[in-house]
N, C-alpha and C. Protein backbone atom coordinates (compact mmCIF):
# COMPACT_ATOMS: atom_id res chain seq x y z
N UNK A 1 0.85 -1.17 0.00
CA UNK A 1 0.00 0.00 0.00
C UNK A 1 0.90 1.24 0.00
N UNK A 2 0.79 2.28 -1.10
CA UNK A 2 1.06 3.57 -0.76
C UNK A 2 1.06 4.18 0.74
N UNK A 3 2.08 5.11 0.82
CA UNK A 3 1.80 5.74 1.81
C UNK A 3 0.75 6.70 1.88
N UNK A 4 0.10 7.24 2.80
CA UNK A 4 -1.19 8.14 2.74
C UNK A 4 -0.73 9.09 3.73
N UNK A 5 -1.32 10.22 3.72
CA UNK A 5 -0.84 11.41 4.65
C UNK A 5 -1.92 12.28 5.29
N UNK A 6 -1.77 13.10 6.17
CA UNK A 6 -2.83 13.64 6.66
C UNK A 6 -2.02 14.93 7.97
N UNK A 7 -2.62 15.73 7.90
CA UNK A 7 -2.35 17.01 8.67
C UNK A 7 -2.60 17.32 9.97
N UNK A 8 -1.54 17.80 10.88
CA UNK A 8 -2.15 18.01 12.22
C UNK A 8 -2.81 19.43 12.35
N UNK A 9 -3.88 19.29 12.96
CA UNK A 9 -4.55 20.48 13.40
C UNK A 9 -3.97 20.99 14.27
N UNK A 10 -4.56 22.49 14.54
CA UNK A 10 -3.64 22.77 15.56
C UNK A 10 -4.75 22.42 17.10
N UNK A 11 -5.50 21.89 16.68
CA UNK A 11 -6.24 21.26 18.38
C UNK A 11 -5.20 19.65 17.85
N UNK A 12 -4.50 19.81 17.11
CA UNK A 12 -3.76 17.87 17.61
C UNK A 12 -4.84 16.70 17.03
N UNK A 13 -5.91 17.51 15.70
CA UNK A 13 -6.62 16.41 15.29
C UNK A 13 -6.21 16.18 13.95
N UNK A 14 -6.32 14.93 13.35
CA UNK A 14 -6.11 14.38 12.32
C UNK A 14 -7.52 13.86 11.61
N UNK A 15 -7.73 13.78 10.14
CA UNK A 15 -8.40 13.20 9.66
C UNK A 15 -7.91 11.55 9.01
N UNK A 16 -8.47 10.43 8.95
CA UNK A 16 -8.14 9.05 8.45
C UNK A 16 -8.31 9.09 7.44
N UNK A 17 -7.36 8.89 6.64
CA UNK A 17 -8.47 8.98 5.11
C UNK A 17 -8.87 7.58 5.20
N UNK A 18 -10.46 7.85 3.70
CA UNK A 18 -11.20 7.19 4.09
C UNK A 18 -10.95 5.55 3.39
N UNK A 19 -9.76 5.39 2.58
CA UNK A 19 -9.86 3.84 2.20
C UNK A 19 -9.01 3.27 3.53
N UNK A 20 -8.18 4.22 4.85
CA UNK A 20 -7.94 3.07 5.63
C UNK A 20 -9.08 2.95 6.90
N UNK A 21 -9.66 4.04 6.53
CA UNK A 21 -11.45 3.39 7.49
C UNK A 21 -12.24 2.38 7.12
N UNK A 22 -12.41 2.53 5.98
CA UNK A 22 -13.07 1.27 5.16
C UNK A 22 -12.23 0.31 5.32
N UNK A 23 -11.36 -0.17 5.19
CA UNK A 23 -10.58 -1.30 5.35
C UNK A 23 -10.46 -1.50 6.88
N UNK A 24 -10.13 -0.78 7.50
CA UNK A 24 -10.28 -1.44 9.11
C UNK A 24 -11.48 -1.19 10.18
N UNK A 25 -12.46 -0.79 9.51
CA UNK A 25 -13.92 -1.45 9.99
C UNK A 25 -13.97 -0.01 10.82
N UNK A 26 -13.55 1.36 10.82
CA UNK A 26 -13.28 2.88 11.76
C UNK A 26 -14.44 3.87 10.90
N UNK A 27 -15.36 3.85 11.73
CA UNK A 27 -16.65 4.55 11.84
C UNK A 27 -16.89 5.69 12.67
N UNK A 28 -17.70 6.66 12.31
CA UNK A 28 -17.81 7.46 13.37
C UNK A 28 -18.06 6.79 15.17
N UNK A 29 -17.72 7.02 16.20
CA UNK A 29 -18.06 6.33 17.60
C UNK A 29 -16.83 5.18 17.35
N UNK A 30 -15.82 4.99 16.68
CA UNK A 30 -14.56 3.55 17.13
C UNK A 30 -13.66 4.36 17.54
N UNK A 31 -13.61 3.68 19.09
CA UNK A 31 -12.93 3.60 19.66
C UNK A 31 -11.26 3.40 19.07
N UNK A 32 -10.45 3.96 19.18
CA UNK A 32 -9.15 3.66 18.91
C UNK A 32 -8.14 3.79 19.85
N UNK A 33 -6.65 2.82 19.53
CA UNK A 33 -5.60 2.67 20.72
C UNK A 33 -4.38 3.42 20.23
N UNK A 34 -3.78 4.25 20.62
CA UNK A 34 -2.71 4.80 19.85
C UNK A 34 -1.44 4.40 20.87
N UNK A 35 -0.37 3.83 20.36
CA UNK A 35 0.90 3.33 21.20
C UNK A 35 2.31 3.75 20.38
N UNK A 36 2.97 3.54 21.23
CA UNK A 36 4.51 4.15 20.20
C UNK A 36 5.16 3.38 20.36
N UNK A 37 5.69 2.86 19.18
CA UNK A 37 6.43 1.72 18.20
C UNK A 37 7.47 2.10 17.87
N UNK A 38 9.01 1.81 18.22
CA UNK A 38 9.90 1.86 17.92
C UNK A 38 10.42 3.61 17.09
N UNK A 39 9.35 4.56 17.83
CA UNK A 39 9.39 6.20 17.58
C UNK A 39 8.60 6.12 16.64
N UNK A 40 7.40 5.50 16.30
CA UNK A 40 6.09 5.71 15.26
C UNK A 40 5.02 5.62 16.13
N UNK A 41 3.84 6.25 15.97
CA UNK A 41 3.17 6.36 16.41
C UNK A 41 1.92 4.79 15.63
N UNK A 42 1.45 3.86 16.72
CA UNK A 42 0.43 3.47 16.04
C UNK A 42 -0.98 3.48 16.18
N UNK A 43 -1.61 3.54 15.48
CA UNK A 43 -3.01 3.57 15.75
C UNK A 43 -3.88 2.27 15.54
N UNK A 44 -4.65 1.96 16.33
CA UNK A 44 -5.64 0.61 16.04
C UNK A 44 -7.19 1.09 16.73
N UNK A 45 -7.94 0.12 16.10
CA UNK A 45 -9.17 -0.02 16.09
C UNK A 45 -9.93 -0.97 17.13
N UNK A 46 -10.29 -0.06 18.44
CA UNK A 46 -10.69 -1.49 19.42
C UNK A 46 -11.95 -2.03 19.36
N UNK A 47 -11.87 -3.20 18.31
CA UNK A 47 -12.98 -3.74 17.76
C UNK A 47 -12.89 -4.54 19.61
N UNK A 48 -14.08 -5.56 19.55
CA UNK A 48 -14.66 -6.62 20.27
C UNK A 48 -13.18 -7.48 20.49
N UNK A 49 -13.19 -8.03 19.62
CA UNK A 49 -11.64 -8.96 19.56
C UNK A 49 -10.82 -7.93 19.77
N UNK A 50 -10.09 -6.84 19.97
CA UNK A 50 -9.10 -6.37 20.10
C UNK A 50 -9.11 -6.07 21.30
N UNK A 51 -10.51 -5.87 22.13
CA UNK A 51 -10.40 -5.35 23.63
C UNK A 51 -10.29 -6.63 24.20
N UNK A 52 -10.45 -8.04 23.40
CA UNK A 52 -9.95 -9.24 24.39
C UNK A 52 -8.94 -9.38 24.43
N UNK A 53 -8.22 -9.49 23.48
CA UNK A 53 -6.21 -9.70 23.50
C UNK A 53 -5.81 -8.42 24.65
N UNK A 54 -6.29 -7.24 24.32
CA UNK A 54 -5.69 -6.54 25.74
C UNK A 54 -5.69 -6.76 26.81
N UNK A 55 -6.97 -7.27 26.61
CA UNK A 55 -7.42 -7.69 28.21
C UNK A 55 -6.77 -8.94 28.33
N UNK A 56 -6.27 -10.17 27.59
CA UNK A 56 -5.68 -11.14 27.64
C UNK A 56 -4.19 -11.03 28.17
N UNK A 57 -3.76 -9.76 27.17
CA UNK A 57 -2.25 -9.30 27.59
C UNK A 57 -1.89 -9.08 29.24
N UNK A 58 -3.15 -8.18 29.49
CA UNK A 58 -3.15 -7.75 30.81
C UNK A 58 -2.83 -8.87 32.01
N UNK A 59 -3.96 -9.75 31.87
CA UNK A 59 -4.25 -10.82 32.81
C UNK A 59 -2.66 -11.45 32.80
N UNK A 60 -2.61 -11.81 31.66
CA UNK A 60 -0.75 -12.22 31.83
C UNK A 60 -0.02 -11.68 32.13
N UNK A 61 0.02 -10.96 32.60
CA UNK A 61 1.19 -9.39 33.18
C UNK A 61 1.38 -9.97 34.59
N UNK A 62 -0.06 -10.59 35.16
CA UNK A 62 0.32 -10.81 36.96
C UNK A 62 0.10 -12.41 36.85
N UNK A 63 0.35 -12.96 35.82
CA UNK A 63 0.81 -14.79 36.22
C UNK A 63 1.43 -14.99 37.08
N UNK A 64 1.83 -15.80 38.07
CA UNK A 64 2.72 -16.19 38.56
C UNK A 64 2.97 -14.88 39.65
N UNK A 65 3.16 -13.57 39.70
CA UNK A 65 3.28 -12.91 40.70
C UNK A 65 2.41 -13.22 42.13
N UNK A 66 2.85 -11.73 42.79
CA UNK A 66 1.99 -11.79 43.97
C UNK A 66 0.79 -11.22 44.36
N UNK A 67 0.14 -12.33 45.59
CA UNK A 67 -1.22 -12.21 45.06
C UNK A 67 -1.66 -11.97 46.37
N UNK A 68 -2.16 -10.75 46.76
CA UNK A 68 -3.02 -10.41 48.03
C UNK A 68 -3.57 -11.03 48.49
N UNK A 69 -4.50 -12.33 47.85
CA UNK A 69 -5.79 -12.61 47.90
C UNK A 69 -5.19 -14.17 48.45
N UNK A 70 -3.92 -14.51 48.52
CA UNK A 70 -3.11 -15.95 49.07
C UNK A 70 -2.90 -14.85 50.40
N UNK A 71 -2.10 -13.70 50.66
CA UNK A 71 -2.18 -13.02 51.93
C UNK A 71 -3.22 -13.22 52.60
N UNK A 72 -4.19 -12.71 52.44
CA UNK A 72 -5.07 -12.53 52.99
C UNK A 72 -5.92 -14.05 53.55
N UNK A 73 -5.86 -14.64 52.62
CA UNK A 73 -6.42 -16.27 53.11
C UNK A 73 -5.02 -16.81 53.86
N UNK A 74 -4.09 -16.70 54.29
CA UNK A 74 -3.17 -17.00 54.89
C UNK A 74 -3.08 -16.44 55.99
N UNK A 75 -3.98 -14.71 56.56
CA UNK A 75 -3.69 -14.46 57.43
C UNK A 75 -5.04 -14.86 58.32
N UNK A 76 -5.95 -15.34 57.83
CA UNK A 76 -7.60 -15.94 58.11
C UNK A 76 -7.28 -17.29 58.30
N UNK A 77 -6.40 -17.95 57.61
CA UNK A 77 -6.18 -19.30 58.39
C UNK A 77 -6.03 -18.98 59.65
N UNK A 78 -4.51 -18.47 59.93
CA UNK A 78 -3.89 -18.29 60.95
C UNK A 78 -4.86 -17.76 61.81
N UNK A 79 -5.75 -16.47 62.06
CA UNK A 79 -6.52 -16.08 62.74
C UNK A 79 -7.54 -17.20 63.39
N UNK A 80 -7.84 -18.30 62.44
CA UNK A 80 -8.77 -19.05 62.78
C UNK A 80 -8.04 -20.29 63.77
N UNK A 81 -6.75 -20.67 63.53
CA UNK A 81 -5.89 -21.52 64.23
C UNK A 81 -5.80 -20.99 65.40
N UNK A 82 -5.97 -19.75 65.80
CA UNK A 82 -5.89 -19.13 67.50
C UNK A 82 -6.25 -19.71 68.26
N UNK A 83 -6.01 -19.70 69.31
CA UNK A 83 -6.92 -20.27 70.62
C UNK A 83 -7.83 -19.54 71.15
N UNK A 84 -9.29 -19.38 71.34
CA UNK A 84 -9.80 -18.80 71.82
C UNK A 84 -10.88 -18.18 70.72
N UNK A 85 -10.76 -18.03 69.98
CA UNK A 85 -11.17 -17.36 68.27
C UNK A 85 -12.38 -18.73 67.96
């Protein structure tokens, strides 16, 4: 694909042109993710499926870490092992 171009406003808005809206499903009301890529800016479209992989990404971020929720049932054992309790 050609490159395509587009102008910053001076409020910092851009227009899409419209064959890469049509091609990636970007309607008035879509939501979009903008992240920076190796000093490029990218933009995506958070369709249905795209807010699950984030949310997928996310959940994998705290695998294996630490988890309050083993604290906390660890300190309710113990509380309950008391004498007297």
């Amino acid at each position: 694909m050609e490159p395509l171009f587009a102008t910053v406003s001076s409020k910092g808005q851009i227009v899409i042109p419209a064959r890469l809206r049509e091609s990636l499903g970007i309607e008035a009301g879509t939501r979009v993710r903008f992240r920076e890529e190796a000093g490029e800016l990218v933009l995506s479209p958070v369709t249905e499926q795209a807010a699950r992989h984030i949310l997928d990404e996310l959940c994998g971020m705290t695998a294996g870490g630490y988890s309050m929720a083993d604290d906390l049932a660890r300190e309710r054992n113990a509380e309950d092992e008391r004498p007297g309790w």
